[in-house]
Protein backbone atom coordinates (compact mmCIF):
# COMPACT_ATOMS: atom_id res chain seq x y z
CA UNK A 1 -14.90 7.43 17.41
CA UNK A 2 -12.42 10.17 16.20
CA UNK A 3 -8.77 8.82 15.53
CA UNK A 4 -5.62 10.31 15.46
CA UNK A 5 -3.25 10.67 12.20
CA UNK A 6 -0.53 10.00 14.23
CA UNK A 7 0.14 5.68 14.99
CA UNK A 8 2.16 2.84 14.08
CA UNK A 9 1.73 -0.33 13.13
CA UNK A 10 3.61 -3.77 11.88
CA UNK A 11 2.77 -6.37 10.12
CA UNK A 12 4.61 -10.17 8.55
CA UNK A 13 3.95 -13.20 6.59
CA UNK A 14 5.54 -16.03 5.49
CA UNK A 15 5.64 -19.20 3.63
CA UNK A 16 7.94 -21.89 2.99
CA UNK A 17 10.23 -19.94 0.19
CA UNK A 18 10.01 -16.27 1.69
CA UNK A 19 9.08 -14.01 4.28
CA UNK A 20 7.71 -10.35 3.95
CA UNK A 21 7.40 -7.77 6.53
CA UNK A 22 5.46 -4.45 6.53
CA UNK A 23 5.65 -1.46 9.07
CA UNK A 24 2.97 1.40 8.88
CA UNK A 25 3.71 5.02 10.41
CA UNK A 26 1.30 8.15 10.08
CA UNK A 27 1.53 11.93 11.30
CA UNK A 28 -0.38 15.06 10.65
CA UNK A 29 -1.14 16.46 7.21
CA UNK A 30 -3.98 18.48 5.91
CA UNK A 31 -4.31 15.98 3.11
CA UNK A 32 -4.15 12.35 2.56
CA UNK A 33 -0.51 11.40 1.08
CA UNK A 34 1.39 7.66 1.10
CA UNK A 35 4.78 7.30 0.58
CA UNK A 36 5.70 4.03 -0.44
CA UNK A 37 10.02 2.34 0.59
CA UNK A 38 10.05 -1.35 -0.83
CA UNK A 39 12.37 -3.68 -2.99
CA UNK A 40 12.00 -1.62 -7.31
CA UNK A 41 10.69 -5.02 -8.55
CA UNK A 42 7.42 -4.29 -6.15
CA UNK A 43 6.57 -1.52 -8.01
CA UNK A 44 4.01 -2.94 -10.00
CA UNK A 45 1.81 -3.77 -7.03
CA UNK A 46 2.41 -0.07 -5.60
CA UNK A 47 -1.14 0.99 -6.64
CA UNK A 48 -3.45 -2.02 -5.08
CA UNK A 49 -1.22 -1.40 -1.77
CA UNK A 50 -2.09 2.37 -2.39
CA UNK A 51 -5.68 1.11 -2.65
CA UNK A 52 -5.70 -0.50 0.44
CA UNK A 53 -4.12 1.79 2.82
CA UNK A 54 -6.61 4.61 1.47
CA UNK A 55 -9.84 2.35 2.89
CA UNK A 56 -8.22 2.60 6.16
CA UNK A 57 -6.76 6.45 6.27
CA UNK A 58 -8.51 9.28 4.90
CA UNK A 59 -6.18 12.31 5.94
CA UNK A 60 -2.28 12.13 6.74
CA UNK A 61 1.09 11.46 5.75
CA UNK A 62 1.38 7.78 5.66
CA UNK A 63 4.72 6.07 5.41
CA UNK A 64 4.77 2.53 4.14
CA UNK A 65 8.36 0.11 4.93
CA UNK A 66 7.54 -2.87 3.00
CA UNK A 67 11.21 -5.13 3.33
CA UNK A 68 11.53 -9.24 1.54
CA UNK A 69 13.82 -12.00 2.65
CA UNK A 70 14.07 -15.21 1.34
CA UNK A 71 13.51 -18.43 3.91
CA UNK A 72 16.65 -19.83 2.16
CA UNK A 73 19.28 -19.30 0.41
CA UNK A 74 18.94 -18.58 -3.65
CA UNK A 75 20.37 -21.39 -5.41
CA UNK A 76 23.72 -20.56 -7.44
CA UNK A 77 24.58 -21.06 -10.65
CA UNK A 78 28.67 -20.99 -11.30
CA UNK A 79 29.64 -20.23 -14.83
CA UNK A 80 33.53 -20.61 -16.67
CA UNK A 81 34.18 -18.05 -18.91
CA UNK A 82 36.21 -20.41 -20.89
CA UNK A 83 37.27 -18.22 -23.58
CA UNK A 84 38.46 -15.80 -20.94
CA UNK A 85 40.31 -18.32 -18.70
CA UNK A 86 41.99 -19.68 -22.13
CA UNK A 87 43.01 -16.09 -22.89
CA UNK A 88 44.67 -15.49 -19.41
CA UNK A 89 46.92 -18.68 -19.83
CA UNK A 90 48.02 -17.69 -23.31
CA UNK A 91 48.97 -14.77 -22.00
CA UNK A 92 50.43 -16.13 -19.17
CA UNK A 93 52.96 -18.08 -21.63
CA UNK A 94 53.46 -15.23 -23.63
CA UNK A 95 54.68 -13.02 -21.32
CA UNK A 96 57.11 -15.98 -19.52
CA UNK A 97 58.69 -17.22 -23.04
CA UNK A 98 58.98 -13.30 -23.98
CA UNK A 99 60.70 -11.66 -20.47
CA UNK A 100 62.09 -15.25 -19.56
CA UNK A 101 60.38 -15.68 -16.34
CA UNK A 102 59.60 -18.52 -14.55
CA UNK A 103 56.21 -19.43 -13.20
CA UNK A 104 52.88 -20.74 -13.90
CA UNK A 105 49.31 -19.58 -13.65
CA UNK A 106 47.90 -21.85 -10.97
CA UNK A 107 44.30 -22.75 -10.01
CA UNK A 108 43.90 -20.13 -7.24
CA UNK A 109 44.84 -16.99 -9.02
CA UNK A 110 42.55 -17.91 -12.17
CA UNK A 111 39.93 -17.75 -9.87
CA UNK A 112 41.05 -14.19 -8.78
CA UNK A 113 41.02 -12.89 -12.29
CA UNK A 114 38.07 -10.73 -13.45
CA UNK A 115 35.65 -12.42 -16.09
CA UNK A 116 36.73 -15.93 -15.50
CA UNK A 117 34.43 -17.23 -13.58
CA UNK A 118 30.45 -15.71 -13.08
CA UNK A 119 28.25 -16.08 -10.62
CA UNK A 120 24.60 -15.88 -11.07
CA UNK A 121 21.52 -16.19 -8.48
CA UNK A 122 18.33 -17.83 -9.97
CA UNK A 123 15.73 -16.09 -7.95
CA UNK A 124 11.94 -17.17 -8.26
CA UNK A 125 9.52 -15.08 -10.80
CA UNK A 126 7.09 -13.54 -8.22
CA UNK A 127 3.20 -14.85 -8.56
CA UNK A 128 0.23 -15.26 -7.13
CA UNK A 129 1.46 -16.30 -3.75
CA UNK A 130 3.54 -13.49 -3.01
CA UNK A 131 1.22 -10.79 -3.72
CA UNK A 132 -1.50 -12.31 -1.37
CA UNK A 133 1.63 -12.39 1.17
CA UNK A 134 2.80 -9.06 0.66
CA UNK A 135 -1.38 -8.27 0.91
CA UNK A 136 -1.43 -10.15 3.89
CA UNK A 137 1.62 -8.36 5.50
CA UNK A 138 0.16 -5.00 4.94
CA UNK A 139 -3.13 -5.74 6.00
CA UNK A 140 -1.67 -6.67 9.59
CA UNK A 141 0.62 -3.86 10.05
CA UNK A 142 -2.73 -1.71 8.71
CA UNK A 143 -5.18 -3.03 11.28
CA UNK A 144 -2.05 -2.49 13.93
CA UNK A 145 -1.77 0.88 13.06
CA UNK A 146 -6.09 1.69 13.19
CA UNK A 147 -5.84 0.66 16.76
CA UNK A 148 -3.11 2.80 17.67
CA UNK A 149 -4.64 5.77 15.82
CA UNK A 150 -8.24 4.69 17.46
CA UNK A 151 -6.21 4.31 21.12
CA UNK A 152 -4.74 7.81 20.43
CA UNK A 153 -7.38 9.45 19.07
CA UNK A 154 -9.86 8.15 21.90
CA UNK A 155 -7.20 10.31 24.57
CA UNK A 156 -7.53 13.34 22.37
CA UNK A 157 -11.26 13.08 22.12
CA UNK A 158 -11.45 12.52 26.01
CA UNK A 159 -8.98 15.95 26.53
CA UNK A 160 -11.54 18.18 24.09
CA UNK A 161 -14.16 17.63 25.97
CA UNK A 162 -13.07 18.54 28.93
CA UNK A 163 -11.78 21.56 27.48
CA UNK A 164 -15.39 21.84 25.89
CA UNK A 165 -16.81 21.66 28.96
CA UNK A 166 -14.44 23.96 30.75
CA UNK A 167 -15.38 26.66 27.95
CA UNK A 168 -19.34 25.81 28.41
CA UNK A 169 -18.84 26.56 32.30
CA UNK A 170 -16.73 29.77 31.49
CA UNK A 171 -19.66 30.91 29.52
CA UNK A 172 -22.43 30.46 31.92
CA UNK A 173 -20.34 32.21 34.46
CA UNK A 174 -20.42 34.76 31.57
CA UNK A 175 -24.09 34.73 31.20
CA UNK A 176 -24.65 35.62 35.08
CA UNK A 177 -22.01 38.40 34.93
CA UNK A 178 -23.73 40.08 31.67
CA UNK A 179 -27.02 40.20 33.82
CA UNK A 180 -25.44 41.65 37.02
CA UNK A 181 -23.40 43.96 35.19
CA UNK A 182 -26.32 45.46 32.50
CA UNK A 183 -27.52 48.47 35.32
CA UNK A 184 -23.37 48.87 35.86
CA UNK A 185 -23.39 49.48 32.34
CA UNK A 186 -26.07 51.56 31.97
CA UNK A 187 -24.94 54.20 34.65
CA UNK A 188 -20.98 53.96 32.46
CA UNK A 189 -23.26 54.91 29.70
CA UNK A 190 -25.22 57.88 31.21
CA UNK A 191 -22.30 59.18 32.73
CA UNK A 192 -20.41 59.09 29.76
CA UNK A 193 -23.09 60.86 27.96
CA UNK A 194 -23.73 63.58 30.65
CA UNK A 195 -19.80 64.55 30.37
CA UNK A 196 -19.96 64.80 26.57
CA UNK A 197 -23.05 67.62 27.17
CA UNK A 198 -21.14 69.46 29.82
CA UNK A 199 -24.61 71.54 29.97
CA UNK A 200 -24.87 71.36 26.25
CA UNK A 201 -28.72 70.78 24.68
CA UNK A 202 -29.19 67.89 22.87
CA UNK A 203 -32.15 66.42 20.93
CA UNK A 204 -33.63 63.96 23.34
CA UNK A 205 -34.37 61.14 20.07
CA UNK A 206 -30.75 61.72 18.76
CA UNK A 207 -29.70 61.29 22.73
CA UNK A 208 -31.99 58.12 22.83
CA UNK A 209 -30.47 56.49 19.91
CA UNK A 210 -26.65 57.42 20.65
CA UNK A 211 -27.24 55.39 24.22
CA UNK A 212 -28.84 52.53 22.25
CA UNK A 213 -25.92 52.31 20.19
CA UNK A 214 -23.64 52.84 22.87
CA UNK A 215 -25.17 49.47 25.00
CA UNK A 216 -25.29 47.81 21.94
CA UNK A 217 -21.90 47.97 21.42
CA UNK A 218 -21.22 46.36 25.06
CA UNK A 219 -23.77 43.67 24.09
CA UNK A 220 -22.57 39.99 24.06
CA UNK A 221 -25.96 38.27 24.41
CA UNK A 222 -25.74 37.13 20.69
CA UNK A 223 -21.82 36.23 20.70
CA UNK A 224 -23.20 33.94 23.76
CA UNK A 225 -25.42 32.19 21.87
CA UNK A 226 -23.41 31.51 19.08
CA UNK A 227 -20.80 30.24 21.45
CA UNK A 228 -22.59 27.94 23.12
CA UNK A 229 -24.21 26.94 19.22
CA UNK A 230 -20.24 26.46 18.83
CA UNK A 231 -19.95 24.20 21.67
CA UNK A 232 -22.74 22.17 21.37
CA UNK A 233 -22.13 21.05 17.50
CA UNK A 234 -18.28 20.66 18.32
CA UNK A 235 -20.20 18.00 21.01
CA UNK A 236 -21.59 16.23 18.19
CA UNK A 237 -18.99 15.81 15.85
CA UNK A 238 -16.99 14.09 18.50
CA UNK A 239 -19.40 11.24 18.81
CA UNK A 240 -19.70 11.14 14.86
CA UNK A 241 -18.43 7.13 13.99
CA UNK A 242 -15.84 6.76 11.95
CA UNK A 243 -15.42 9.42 10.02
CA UNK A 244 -12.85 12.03 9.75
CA UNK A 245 -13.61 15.21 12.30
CA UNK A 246 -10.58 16.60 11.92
CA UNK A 247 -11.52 19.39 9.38
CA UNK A 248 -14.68 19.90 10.68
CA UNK A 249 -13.67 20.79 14.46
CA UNK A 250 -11.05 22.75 12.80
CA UNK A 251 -13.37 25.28 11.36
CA UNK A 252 -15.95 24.82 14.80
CA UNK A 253 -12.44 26.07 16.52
CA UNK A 254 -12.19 29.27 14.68
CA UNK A 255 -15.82 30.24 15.20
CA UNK A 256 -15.38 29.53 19.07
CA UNK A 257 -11.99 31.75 18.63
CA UNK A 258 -13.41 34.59 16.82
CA UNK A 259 -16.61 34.87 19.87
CA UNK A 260 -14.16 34.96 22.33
CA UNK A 261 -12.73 37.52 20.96
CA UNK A 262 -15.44 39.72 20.82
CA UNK A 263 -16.96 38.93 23.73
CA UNK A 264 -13.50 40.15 25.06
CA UNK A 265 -13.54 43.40 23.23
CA UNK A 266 -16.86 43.97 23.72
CA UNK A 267 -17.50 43.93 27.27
CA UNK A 268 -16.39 46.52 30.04
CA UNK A 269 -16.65 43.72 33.17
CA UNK A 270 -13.71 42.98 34.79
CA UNK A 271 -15.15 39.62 35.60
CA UNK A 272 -16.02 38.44 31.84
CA UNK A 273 -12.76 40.04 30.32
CA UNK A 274 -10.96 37.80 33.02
CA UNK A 275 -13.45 34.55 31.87
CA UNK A 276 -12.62 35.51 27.91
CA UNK A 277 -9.10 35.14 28.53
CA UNK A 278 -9.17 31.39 30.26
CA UNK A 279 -11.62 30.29 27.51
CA UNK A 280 -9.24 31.56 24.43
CA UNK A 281 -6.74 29.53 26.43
CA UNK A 282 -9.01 26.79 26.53
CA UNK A 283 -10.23 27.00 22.77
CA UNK A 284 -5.94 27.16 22.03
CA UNK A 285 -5.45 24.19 23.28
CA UNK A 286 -8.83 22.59 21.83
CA UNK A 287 -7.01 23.72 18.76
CA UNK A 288 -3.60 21.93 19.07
CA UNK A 289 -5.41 18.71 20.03
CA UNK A 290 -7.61 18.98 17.15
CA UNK A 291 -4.69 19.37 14.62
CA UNK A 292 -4.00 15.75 15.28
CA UNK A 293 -7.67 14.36 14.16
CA UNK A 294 -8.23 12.74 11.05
């Protein structure tokens, strides 16, 4: 089934010490690129997450939130800066036998003072165990994110082929007016002929071949064909299973655009002119849908 580039997915675990959670967003891009927003120390492991969301997506921009907290609370270690204390109440004494002021340093205010006392967090070296959580995280929030893309891309898949299908009944509407407007045509192309004598004489061959040329210029028999060829493959690759269409459809789209066209140009009916138009609107849209296929 195709998918879509564009879906979201989230993902968590947890153990006893620490919890990690993992969020997964994707939109269009012609190529595959992952962007990576996670706690520095992390950065190690960037390339086996890399690894893993690449077996998943094959084409997009992928956006990876990958955010730590700790179950409880790091334990604290308090350290006196006992040189630093002892130099703030010598100076402290200094400065009250020197300017004659009264006053101590208290408790509270050492405290306040920078460098006296330190604070530091011991925080857990990162192992085994957190790697196959942080794995674990991003594998969730992956799988998460395939449905949505598979949900989303199932919709667009369902809206091409109607459009497909619209097109394919277009063109056999185009088919019957080719047939019923050949002898129409024809006269066009006698008459036109006729005026550009005006009583002239003209070499009947040369006149022969100038009227071949001239109906097979208003021709679409073979733009038809390849058309419907178009249709038919574009068919195909929708049923393909899981693998990227995208790219594929993309180029299918252009061939379908570049028929219509001529069929549009070429032909002198009223009636398929009309039909050319709805089915360039058809393969337009066909061609916004499809920019959102992997």
């Amino acid at each position: 089934m195709a998918k879509s580039m564009t879906g979201f997915g989230r993902g968590g675990a947890e153990n006893a010490g620490f919890r990690v959670e993992a969020e997964v967003r994707g939109v269009n891009h012609r190529f595959l690129e992952v962007r990576f927003r996670m706690p520095q120390d992390l950065a190690e492991v960037e390339g086996d997450l890399r690894e893993r969301v690449g077996k998943v997506v094959q084409r997009g921009r992928v956006d990876v939130f990958i955010e730590r907290t700790l179950s409880t609370e790091p334990e604290a270690i308090i350290a006196i800066n006992r040189s630093v204390v002892a130099g703030y109440l010598e100076a402290a004494s200094r400065i009250a036998r020197e300017f004659s002021l009264p006053g101590t340093l208290g408790l509270e205010p050492i405290l306040t003072l920078p460098g006296a006392v330190r604070v530091d967090f011991r925080r857990n070296t990162r192992g085994d165990e957190e790697n196959g959580l942080l794995l674990e995280a991003l594998g969730c929030a992956l799988e998460a994110f395939d449905r949505s893309r598979a949900e989303e891309g199932g919709r667009l898949t369902s809206d091409v082929k109607i459009r497909l299908s619209s097109i394919d009944s277009e063109l056999s509407g185009v088919r019957e007016a080719a047939q019923r407007s050949l002898p129409e045509t024809l006269e066009k192309i006698r008459k036109r002929i006729a005026l550009l004598l005006d009583g002239a004489g003209l070499d009947p061959t040369r006149l022969a071949q100038e009227a071949a040329y001239l109906a097979g210029r208003s021709d679409i028999a073979e733009e038809v064909v390849r058309l419907s060829a178009h249709l038919t493959k574009a068919a195909e690759v929708l049923e393909a299973d899981d693998r990227p269409v995208g790219k594929s459809l993309d180029f299918l789209v252009q061939e379908m655009h570049r028929e219509v066209n001529t069929i549009a140009s070429k032909s002198e009916s009223l009636e398929i002119s009309q039909a050319a138009l709805r089915m360039k609107a058809e393969v337009e849209r066909i061609r916004e849908q499809v920019q959102n296929l992997e």
